[in-house]
C-alpha atoms as a PDB file:
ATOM      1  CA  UNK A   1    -135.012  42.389  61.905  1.00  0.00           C
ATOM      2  CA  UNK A   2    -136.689  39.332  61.602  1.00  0.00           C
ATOM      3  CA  UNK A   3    -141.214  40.064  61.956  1.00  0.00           C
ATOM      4  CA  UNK A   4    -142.255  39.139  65.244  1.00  0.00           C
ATOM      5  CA  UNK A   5    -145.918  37.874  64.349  1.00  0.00           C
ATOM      6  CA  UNK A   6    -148.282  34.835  64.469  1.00  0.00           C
ATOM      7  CA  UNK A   7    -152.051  34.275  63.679  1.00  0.00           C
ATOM      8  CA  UNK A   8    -153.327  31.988  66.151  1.00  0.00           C
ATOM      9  CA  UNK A   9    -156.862  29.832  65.905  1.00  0.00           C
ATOM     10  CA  UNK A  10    -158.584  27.721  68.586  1.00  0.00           C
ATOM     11  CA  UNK A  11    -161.436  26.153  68.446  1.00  0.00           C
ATOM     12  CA  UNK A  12    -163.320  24.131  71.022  1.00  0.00           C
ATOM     13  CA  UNK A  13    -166.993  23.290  71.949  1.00  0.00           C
ATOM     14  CA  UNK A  14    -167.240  26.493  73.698  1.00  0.00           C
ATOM     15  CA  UNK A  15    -165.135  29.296  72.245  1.00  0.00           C
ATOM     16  CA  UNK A  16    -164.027  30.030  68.439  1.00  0.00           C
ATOM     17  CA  UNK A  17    -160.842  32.197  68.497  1.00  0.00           C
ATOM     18  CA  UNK A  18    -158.802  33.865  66.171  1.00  0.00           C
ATOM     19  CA  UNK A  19    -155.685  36.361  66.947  1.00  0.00           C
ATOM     20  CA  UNK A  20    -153.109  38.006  64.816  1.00  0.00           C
ATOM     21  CA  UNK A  21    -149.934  39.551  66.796  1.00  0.00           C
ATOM     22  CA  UNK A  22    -147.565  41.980  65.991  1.00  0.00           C
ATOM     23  CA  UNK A  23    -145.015  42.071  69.061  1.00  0.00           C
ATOM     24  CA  UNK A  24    -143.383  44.994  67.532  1.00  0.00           C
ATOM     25  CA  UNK A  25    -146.555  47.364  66.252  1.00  0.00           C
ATOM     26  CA  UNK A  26    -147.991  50.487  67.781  1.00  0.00           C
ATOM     27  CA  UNK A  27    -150.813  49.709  69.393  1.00  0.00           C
ATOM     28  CA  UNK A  28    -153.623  48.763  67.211  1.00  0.00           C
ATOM     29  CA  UNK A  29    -156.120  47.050  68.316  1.00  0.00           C
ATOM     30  CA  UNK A  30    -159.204  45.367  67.097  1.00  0.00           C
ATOM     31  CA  UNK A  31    -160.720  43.468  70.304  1.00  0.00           C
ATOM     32  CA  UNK A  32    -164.344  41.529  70.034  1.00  0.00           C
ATOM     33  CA  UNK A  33    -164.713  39.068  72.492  1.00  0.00           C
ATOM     34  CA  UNK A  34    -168.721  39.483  73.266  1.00  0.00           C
ATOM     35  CA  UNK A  35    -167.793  41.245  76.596  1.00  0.00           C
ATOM     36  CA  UNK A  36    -167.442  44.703  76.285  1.00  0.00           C
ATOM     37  CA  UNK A  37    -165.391  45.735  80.096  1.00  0.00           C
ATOM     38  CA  UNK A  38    -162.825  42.469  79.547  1.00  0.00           C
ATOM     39  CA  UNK A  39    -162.640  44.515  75.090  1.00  0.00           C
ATOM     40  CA  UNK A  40    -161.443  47.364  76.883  1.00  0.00           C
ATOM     41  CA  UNK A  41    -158.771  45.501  79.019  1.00  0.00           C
ATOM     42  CA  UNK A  42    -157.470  43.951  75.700  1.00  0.00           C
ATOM     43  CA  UNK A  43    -157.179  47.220  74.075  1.00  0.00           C
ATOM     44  CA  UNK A  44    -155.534  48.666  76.679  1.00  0.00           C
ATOM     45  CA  UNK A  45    -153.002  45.847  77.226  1.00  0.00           C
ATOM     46  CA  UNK A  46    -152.372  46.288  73.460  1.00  0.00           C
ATOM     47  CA  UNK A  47    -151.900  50.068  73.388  1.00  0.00           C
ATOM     48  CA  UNK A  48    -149.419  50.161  76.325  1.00  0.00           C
ATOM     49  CA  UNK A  49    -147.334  47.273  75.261  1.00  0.00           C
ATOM     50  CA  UNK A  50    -147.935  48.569  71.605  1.00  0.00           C
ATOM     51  CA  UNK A  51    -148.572  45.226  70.463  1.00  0.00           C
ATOM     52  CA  UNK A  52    -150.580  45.175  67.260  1.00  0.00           C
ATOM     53  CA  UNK A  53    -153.880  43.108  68.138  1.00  0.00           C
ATOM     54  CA  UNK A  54    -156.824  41.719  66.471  1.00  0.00           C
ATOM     55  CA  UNK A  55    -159.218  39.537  67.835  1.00  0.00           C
ATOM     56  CA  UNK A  56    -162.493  38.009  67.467  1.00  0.00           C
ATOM     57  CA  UNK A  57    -164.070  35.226  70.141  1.00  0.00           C
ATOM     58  CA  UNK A  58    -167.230  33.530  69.615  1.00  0.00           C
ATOM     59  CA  UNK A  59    -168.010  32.143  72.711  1.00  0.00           C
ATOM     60  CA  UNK A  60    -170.452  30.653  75.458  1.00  0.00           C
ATOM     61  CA  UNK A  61    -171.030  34.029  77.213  1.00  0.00           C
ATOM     62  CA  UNK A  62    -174.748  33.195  77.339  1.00  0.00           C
ATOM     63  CA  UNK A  63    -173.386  30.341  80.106  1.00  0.00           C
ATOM     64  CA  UNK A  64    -170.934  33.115  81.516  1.00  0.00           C
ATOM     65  CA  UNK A  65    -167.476  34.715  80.385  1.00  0.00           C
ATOM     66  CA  UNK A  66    -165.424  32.098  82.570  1.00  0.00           C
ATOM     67  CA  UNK A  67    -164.700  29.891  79.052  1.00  0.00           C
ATOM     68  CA  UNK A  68    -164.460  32.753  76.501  1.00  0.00           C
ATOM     69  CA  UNK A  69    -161.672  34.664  78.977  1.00  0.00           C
ATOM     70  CA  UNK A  70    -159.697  31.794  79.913  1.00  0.00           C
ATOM     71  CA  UNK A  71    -159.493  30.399  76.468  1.00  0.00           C
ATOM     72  CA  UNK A  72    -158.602  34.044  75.120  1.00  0.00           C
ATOM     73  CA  UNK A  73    -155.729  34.310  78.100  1.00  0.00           C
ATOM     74  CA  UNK A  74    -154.516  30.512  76.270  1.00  0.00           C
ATOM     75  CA  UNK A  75    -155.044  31.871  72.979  1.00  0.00           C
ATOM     76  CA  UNK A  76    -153.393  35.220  73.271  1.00  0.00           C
ATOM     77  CA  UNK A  77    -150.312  33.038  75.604  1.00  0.00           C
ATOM     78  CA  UNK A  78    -149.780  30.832  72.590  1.00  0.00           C
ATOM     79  CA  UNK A  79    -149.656  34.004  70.046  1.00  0.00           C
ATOM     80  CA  UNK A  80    -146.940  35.354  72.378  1.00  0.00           C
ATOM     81  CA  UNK A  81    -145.067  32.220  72.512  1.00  0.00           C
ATOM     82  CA  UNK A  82    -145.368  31.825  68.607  1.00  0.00           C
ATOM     83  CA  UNK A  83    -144.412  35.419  68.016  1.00  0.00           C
ATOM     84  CA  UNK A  84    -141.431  36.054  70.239  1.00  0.00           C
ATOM     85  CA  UNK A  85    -139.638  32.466  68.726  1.00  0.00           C
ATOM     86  CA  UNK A  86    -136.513  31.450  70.519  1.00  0.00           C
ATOM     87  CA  UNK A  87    -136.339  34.775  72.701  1.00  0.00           C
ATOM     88  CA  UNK A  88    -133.024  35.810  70.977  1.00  0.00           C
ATOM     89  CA  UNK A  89    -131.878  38.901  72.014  1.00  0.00           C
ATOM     90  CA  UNK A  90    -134.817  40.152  74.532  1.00  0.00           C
ATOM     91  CA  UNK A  91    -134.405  41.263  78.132  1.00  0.00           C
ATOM     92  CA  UNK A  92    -136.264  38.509  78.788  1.00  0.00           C
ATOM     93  CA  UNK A  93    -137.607  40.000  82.258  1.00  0.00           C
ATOM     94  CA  UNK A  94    -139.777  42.764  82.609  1.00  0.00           C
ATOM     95  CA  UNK A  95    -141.452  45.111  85.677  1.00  0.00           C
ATOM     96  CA  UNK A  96    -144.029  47.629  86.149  1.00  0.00           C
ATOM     97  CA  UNK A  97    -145.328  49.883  88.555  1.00  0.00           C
ATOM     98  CA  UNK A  98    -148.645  51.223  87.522  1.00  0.00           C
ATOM     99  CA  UNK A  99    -150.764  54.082  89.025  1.00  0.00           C
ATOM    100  CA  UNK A 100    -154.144  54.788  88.781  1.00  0.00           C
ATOM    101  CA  UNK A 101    -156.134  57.608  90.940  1.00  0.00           C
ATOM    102  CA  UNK A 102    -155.899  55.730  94.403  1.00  0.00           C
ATOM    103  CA  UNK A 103    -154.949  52.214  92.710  1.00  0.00           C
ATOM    104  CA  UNK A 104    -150.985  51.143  92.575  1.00  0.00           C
ATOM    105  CA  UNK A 105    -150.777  47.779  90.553  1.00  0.00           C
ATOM    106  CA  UNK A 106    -147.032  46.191  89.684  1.00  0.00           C
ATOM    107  CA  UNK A 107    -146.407  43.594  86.941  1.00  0.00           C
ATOM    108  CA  UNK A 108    -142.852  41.525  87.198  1.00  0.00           C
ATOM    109  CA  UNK A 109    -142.197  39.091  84.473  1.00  0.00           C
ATOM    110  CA  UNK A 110    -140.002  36.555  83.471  1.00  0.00           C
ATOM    111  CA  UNK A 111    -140.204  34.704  79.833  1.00  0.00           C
ATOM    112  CA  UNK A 112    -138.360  31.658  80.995  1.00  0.00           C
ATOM    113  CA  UNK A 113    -140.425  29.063  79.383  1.00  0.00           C
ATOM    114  CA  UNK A 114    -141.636  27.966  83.094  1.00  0.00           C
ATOM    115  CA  UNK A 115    -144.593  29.305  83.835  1.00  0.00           C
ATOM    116  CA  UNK A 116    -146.064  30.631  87.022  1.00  0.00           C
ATOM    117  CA  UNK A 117    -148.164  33.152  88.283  1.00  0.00           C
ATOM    118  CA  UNK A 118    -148.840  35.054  91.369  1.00  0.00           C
ATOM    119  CA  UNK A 119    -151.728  37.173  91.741  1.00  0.00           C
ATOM    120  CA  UNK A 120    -152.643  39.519  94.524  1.00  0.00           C
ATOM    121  CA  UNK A 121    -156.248  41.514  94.128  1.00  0.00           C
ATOM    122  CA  UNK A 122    -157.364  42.108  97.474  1.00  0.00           C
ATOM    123  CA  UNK A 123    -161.069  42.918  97.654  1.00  0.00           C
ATOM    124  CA  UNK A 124    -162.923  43.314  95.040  1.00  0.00           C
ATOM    125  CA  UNK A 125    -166.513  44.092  93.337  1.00  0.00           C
ATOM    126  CA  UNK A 126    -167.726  40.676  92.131  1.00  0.00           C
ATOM    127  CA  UNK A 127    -169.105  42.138  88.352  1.00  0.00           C
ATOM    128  CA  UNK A 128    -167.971  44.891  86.739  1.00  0.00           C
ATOM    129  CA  UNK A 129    -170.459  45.691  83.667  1.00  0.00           C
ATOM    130  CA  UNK A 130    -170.639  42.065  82.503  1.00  0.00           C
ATOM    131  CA  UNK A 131    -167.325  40.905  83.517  1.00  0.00           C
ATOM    132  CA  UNK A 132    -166.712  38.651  86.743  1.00  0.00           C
ATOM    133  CA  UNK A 133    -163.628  40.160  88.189  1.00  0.00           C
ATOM    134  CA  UNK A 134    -162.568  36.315  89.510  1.00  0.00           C
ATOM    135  CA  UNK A 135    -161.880  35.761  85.986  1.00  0.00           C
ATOM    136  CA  UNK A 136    -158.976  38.215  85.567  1.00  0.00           C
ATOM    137  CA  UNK A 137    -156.672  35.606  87.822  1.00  0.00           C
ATOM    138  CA  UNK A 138    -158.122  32.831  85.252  1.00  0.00           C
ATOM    139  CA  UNK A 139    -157.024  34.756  82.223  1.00  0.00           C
ATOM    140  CA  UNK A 140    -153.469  35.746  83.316  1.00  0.00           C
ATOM    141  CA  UNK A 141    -152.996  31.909  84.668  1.00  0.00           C
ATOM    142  CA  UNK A 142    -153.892  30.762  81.101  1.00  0.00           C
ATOM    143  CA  UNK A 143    -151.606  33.751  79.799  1.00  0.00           C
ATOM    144  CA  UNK A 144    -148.742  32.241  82.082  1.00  0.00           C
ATOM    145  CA  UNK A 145    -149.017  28.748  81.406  1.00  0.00           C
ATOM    146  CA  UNK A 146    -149.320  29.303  77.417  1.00  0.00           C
ATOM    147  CA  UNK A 147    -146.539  31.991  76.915  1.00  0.00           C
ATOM    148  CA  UNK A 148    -143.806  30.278  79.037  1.00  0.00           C
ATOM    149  CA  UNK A 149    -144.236  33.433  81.467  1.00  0.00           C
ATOM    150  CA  UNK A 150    -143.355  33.762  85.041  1.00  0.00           C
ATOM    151  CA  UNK A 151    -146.164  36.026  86.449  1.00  0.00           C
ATOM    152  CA  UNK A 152    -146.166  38.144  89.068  1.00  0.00           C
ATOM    153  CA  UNK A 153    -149.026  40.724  89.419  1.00  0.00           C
ATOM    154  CA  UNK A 154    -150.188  42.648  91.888  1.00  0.00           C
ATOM    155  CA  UNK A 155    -152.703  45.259  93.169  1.00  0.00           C
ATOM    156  CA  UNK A 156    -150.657  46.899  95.934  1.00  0.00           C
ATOM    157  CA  UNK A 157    -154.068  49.125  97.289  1.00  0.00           C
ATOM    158  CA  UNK A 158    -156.678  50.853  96.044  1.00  0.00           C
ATOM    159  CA  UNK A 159    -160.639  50.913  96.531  1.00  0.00           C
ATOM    160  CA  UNK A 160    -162.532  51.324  93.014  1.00  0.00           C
ATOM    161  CA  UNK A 161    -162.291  47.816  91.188  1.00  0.00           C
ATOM    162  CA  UNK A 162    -162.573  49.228  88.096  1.00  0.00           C
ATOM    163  CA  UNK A 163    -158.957  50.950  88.676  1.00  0.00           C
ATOM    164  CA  UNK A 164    -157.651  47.707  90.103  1.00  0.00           C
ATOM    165  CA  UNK A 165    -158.308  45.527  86.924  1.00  0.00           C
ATOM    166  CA  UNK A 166    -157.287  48.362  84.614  1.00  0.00           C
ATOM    167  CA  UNK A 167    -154.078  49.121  86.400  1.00  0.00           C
ATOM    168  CA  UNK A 168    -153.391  45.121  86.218  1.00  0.00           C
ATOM    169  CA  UNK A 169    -153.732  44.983  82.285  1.00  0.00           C
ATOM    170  CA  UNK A 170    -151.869  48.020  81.590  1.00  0.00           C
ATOM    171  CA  UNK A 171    -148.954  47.330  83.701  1.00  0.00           C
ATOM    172  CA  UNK A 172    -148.829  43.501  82.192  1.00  0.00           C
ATOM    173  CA  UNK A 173    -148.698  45.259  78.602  1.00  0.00           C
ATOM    174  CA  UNK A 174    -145.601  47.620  79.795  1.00  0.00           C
ATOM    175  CA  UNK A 175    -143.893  44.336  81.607  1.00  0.00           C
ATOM    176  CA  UNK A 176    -144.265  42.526  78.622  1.00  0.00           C
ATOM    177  CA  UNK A 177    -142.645  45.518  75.871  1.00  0.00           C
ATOM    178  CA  UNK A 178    -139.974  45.948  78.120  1.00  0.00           C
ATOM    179  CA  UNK A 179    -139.278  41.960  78.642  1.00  0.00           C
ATOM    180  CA  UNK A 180    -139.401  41.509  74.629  1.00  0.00           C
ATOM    181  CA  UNK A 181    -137.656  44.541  73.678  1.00  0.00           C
ATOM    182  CA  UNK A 182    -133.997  43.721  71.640  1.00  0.00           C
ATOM    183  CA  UNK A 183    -130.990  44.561  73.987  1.00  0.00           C
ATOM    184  CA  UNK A 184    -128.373  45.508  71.644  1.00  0.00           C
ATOM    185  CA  UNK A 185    -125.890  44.224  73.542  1.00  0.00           C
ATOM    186  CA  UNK A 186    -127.817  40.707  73.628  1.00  0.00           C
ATOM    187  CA  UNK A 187    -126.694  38.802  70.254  1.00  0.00           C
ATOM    188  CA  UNK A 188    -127.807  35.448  71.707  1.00  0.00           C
ATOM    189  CA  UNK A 189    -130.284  33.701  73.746  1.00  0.00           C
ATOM    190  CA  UNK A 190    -130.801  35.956  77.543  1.00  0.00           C
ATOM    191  CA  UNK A 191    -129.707  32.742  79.320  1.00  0.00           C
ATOM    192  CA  UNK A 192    -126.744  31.106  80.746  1.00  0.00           C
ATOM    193  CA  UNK A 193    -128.353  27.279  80.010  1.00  0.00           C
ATOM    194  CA  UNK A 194    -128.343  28.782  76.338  1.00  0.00           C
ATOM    195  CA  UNK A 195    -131.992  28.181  75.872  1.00  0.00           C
ATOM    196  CA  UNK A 196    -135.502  29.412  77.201  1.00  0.00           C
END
């Protein structure tokens, strides 16, 4: 089977970002992004998904997180997109329900190539630790947009925001495995057009 891996940089005026991938690891991760509550979504979307994930953003946080997480969710998109190459053989779609405590969150993907996303948070705290929680809709648009991903995610209830973001980034990382995972039965591209 042919690696599934890319090593993405980007750099801008604001953020310096590198990644390396592995679609098909086990969940290694090596996350610094200057903001320690969005490190522990990243590791956590990595360990469910068991994507193999390092990496390292120097960024504006001193401004506020808004350009570091965005650029990641564009960064990390584009790693994906390199990564999974012309989609031969994958599901393609992928879906999630995701409890935690009094929090039910559900992921539904589609790696079509046309990107969308639909998020659904409800209420929530306005900071958690250092993170702003507006930004998690900015990261998984720029997620969206750069992987070709149809995104769907949403917080069905729940009360503690902490649980609500959590339960979003695990549930994406068990969406995505089960979108990219090879369907035996799959030999060409998951598509009638022929091409994603």
């Amino acid at each position: 089977m042919m690696e599934r891996t890319s090593h993405i940089k980007r750099a801008t005026a604001e953020t310096s970002i590198e990644i390396l991938l592995s679609i098909d690891g086990t969940g290694k991760s090596n996350i610094r992004t200057g903001i320690g509550f969005f490190d522990h979504m990243l590791q956590l979307f990595a360990a469910h998904g068991q994507f193999d994930l390092e990496l390292v953003c120097n960024g504006d946080i001193e401004v506020d997180g808004h350009h570091s997480v965005e650029d990641i969710g564009i960064a990390i998109g584009q790693a994906f997109q390199e990564a999974m190459g012309d989609k031969r053989g994958i599901c393609r779609y992928g879906n999630f329900f995701l409890p935690m405590d009094e929090t039910l969150a559900h992921v539904a993907l589609d790696l079509s190539g046309r990107p969308f996303l639909v998020y659904e948070s409800g209420e929530m705290a306005p900071m958690i630790g250092g993170y702003d929680t507006e930004l998690t809709e900015e990261f998984l648009r720029a997620f969206a947009v750069h992987a070709g991903a149809n995104l769907h995610a949403r917080i069905l209830y729940g009360k503690n925001s902490h649980h609500k973001v959590e339960a979003v980034f695990k549930a994406l990382g068990h969406a995505l495995r089960i979108a990219l995972t090879k369907d035996p039965r799959m030999q060409g591209i998951p598509s009638t057009k022929g091409v994603l």
